[in-house]
N, C-alpha and C. Protein backbone atom coordinates (compact mmCIF):
# COMPACT_ATOMS: atom_id res chain seq x y z
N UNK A 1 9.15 9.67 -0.87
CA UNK A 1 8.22 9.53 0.22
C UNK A 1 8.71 10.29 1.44
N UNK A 2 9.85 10.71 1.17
CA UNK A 2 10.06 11.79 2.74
C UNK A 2 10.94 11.72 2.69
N UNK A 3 10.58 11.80 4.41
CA UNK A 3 11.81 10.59 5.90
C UNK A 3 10.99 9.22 6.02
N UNK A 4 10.03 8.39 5.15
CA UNK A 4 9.65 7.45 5.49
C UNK A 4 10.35 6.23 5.05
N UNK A 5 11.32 6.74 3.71
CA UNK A 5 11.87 5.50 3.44
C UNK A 5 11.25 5.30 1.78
N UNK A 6 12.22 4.58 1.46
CA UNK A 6 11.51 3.47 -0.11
C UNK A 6 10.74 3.23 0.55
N UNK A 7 9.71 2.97 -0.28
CA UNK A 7 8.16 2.04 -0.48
C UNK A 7 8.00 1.83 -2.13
N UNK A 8 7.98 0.09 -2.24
CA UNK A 8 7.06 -0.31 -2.58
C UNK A 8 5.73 -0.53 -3.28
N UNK A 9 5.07 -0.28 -4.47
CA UNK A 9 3.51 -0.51 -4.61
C UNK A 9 3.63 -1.52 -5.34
N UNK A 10 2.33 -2.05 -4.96
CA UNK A 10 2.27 -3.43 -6.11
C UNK A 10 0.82 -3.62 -5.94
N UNK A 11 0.34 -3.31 -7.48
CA UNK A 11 -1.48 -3.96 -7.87
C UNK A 11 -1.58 -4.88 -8.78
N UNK A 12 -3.01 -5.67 -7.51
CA UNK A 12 -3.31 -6.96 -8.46
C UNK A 12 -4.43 -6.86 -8.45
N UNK A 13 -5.10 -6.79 -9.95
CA UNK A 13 -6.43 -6.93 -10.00
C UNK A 13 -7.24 -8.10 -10.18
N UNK A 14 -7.88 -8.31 -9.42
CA UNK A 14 -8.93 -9.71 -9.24
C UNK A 14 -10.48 -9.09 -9.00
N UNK A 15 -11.20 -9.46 -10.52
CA UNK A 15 -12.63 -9.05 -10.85
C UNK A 15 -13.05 -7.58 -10.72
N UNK A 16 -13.76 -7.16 -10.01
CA UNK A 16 -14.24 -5.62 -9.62
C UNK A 16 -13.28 -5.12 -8.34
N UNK A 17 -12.38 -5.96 -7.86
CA UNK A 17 -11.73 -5.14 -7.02
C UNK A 17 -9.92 -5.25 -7.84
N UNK A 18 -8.90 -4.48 -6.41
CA UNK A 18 -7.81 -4.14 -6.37
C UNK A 18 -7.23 -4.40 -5.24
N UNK A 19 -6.04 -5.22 -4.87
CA UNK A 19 -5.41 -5.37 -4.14
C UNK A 19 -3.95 -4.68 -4.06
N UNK A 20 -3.60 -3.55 -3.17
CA UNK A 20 -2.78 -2.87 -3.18
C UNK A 20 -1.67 -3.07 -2.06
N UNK A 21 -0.48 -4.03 -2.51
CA UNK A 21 0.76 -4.22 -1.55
C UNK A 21 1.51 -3.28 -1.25
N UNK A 22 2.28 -2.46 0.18
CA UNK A 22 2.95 -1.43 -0.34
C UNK A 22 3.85 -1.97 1.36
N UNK A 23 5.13 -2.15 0.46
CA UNK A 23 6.27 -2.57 0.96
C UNK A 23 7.57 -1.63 1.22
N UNK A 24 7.91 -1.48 3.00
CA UNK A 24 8.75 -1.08 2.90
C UNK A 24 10.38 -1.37 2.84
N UNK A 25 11.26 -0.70 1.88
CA UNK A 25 12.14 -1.44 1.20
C UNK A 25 13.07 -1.92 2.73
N UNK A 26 13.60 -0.86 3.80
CA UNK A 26 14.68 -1.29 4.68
C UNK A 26 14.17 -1.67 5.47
N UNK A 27 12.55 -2.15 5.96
CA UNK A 27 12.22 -3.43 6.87
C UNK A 27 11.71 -4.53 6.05
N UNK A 28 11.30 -4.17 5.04
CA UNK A 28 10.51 -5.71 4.53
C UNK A 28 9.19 -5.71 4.78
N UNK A 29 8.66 -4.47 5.78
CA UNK A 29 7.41 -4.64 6.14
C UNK A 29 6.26 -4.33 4.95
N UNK A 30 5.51 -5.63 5.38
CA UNK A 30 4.52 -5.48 4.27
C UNK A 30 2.86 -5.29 4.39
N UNK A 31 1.78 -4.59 3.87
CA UNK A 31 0.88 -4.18 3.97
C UNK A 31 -0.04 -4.53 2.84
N UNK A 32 -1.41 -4.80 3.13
CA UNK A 32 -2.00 -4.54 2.12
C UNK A 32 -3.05 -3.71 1.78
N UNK A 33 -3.95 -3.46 1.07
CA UNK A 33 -6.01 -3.04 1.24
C UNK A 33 -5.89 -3.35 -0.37
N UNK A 34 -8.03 -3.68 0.02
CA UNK A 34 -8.63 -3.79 -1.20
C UNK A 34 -9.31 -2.96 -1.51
N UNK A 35 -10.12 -2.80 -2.52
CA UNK A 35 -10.95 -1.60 -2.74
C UNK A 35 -11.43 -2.03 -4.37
N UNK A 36 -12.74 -1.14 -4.59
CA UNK A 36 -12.87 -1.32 -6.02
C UNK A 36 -11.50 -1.05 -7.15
N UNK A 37 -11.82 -1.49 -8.39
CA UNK A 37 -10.81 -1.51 -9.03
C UNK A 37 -10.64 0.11 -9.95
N UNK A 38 -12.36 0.88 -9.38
CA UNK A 38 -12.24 2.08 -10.25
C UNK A 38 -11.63 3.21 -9.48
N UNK A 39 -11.07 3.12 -8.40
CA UNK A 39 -10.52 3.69 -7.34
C UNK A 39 -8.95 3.25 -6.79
N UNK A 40 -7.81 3.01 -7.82
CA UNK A 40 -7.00 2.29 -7.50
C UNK A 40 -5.81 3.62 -6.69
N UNK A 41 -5.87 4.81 -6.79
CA UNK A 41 -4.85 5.80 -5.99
C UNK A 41 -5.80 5.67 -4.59
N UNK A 42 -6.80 5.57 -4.47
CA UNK A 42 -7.73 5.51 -2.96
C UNK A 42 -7.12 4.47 -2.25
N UNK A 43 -6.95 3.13 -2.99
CA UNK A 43 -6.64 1.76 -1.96
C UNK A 43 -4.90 2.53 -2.25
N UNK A 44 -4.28 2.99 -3.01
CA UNK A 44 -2.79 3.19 -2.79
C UNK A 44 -2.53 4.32 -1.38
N UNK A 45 -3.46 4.74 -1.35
CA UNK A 45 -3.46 6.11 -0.16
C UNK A 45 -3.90 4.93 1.22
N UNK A 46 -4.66 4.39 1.13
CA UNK A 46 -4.86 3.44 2.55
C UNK A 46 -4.05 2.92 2.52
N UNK A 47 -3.27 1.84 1.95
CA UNK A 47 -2.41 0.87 2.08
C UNK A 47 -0.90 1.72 2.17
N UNK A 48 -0.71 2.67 2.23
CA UNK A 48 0.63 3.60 2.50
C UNK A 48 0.24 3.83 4.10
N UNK A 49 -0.68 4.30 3.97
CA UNK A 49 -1.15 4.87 5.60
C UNK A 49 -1.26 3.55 6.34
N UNK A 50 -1.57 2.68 6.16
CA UNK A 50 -1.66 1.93 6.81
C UNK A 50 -0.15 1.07 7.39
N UNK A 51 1.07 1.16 6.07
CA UNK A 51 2.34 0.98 6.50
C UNK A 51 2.34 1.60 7.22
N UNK A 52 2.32 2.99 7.23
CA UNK A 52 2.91 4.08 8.48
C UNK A 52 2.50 4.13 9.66
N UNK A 53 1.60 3.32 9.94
CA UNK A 53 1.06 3.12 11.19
C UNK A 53 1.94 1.85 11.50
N UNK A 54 1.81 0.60 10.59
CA UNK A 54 2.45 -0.21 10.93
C UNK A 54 4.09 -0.12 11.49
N UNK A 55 4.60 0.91 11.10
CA UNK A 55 5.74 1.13 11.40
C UNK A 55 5.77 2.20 12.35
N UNK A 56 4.83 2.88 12.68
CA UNK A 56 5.13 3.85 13.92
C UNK A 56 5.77 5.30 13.36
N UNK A 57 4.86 5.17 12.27
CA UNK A 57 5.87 6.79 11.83
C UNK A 57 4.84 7.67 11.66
């Protein structure tokens, strides 16, 4: 992933969607998004971006 660090993915599928966790390893910080389940690299691309905001990078 870069200079951003380990990350994390983790999918759980529940019915027509996807829940995508993406955790970073040296804060712990954790993130999620949902999205359909036929689109599971789409919710992995939000839920990364969305760490990186969370973390200011």
């Amino acid at each position: 992933m870069g200079d951003d660090g380990e990350i994390i993915v983790e999918f759980v599928r529940n019915g027509p969607y996807i829940k995508c966790s993406a955790i970073h390893v040296a804060t712990g910080r954790e993130v999620s998004a949902m999205g359909p389940v036929n689109e599971p690299k789409a919710v992995e691309r939000v839920a990364i971006a969305k760490l990186k905001r969370a973390l200011g990078l």
